[in-house]
Protein backbone atom coordinates (compact mmCIF):
# COMPACT_ATOMS: atom_id res chain seq x y z
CA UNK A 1 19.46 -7.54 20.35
CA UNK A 2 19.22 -9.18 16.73
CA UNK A 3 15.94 -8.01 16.23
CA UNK A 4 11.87 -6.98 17.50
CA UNK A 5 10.72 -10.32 19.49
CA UNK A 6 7.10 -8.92 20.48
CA UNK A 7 4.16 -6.26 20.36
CA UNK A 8 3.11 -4.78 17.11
CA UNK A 9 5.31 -4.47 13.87
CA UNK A 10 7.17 -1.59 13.33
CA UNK A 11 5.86 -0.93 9.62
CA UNK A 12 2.06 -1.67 8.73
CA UNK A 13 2.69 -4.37 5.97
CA UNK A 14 -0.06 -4.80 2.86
CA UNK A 15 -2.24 -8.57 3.24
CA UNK A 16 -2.91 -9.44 0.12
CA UNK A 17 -6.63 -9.22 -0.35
CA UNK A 18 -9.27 -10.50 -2.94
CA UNK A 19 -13.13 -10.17 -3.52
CA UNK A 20 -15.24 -12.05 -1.27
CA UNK A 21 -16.50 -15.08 -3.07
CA UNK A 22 -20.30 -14.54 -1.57
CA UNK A 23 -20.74 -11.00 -2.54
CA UNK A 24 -18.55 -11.04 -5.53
CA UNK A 25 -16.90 -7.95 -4.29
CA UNK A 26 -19.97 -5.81 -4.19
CA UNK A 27 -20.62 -5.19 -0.46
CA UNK A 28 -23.97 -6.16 -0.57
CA UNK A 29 -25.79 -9.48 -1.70
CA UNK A 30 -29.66 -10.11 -2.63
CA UNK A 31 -32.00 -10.44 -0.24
CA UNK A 32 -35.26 -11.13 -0.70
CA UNK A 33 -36.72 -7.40 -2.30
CA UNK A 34 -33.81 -5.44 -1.41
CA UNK A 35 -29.82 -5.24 -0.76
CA UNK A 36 -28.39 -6.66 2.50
CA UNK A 37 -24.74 -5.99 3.89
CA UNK A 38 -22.77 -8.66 3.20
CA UNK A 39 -22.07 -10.53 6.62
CA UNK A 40 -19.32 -12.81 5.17
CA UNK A 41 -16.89 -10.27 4.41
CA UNK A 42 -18.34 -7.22 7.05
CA UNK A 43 -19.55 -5.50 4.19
CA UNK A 44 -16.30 -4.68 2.25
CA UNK A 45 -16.20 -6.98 -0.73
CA UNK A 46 -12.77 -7.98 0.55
CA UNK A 47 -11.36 -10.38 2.38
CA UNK A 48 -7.81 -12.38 3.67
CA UNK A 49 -6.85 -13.87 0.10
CA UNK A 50 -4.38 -16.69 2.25
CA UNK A 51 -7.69 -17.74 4.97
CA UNK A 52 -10.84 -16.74 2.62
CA UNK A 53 -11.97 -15.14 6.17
CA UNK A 54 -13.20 -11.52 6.47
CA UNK A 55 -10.70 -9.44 7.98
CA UNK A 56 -11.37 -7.21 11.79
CA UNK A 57 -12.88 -3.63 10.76
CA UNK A 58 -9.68 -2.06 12.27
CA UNK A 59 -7.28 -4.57 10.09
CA UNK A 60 -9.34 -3.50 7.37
CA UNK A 61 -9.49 -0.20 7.17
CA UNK A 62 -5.61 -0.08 7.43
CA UNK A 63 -5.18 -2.63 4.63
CA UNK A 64 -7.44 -0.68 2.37
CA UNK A 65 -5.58 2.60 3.36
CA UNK A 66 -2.21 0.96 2.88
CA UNK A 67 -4.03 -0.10 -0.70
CA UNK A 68 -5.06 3.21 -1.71
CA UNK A 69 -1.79 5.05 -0.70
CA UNK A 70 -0.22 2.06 -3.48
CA UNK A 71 -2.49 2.74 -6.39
CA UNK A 72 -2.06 6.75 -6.10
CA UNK A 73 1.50 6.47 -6.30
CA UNK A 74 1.53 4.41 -9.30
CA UNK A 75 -1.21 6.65 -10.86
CA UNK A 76 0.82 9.74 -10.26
CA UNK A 77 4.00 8.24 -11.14
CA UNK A 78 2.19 7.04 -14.59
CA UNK A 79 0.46 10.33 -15.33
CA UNK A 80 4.52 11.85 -14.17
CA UNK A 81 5.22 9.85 -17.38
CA UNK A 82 3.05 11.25 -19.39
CA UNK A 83 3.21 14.44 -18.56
CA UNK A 84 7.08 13.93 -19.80
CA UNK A 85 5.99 11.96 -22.67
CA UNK A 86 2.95 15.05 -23.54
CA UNK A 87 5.30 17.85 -22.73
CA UNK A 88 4.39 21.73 -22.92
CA UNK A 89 6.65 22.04 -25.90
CA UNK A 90 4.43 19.80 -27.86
CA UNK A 91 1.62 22.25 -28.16
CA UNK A 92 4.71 24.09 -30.50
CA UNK A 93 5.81 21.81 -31.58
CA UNK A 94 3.24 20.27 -34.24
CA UNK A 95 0.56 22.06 -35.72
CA UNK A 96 -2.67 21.52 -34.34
CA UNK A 97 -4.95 23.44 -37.06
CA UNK A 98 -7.15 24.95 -33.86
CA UNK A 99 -6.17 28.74 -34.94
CA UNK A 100 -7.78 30.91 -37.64
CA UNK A 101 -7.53 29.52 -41.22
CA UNK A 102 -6.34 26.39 -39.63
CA UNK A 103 -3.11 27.23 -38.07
CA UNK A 104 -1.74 26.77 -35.45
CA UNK A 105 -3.34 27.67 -31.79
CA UNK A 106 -0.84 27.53 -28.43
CA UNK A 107 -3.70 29.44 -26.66
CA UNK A 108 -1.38 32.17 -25.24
């Protein structure tokens, strides 16, 4: 067998997603003296950028999860590159004028 020919996909794959156009994104729109849900996108602010169409609560919460998981990995992996870029040895490196009489201070 060449390859899967039915039921669901291995792999959960990220849909591309973008802000609803009704509630801009927000969840909620304007009623008339307070905030509603928004019905067109079931509440999210996000919806199916290829249809426009709000996604199934259970296809959405795995898309956003799939999301998240994405965007923490690239925020670690950036702050992994700072960390290398700030290094430890920095702090004795350079003077930082935080001591007594303006020397140095490593806080150790």
């Amino acid at each position: 067998m060449t390859g899967k020919s039915h039921g669901p996909a291995f792999k959960a794959k990220p849909i591309d997603l973008k802000h609803c156009h009704v509630c801009k994104g927000k969840a909620v729109v304007m009623g008339v003296f307070h905030e509603l849900p928004c019905a067109a996108c079931h509440a999210s602010g996000w919806v199916s950028a290829d249809t426009g169409e709000a996604l199934p609560p259970e296809v959405l919460v795995t898309q956003l999860g799939l999301l998240l998981n994405i965007y923490q990995q690239r925020l670690i992996a950036s702050g992994e590159a700072l960390r290398k870029a700030w290094g430890t040895d920095r702090n004795y490196q350079e003077g930082n004028r935080l001591g007594a009489g303006g020397t140095n201070y490593t806080g150790d």
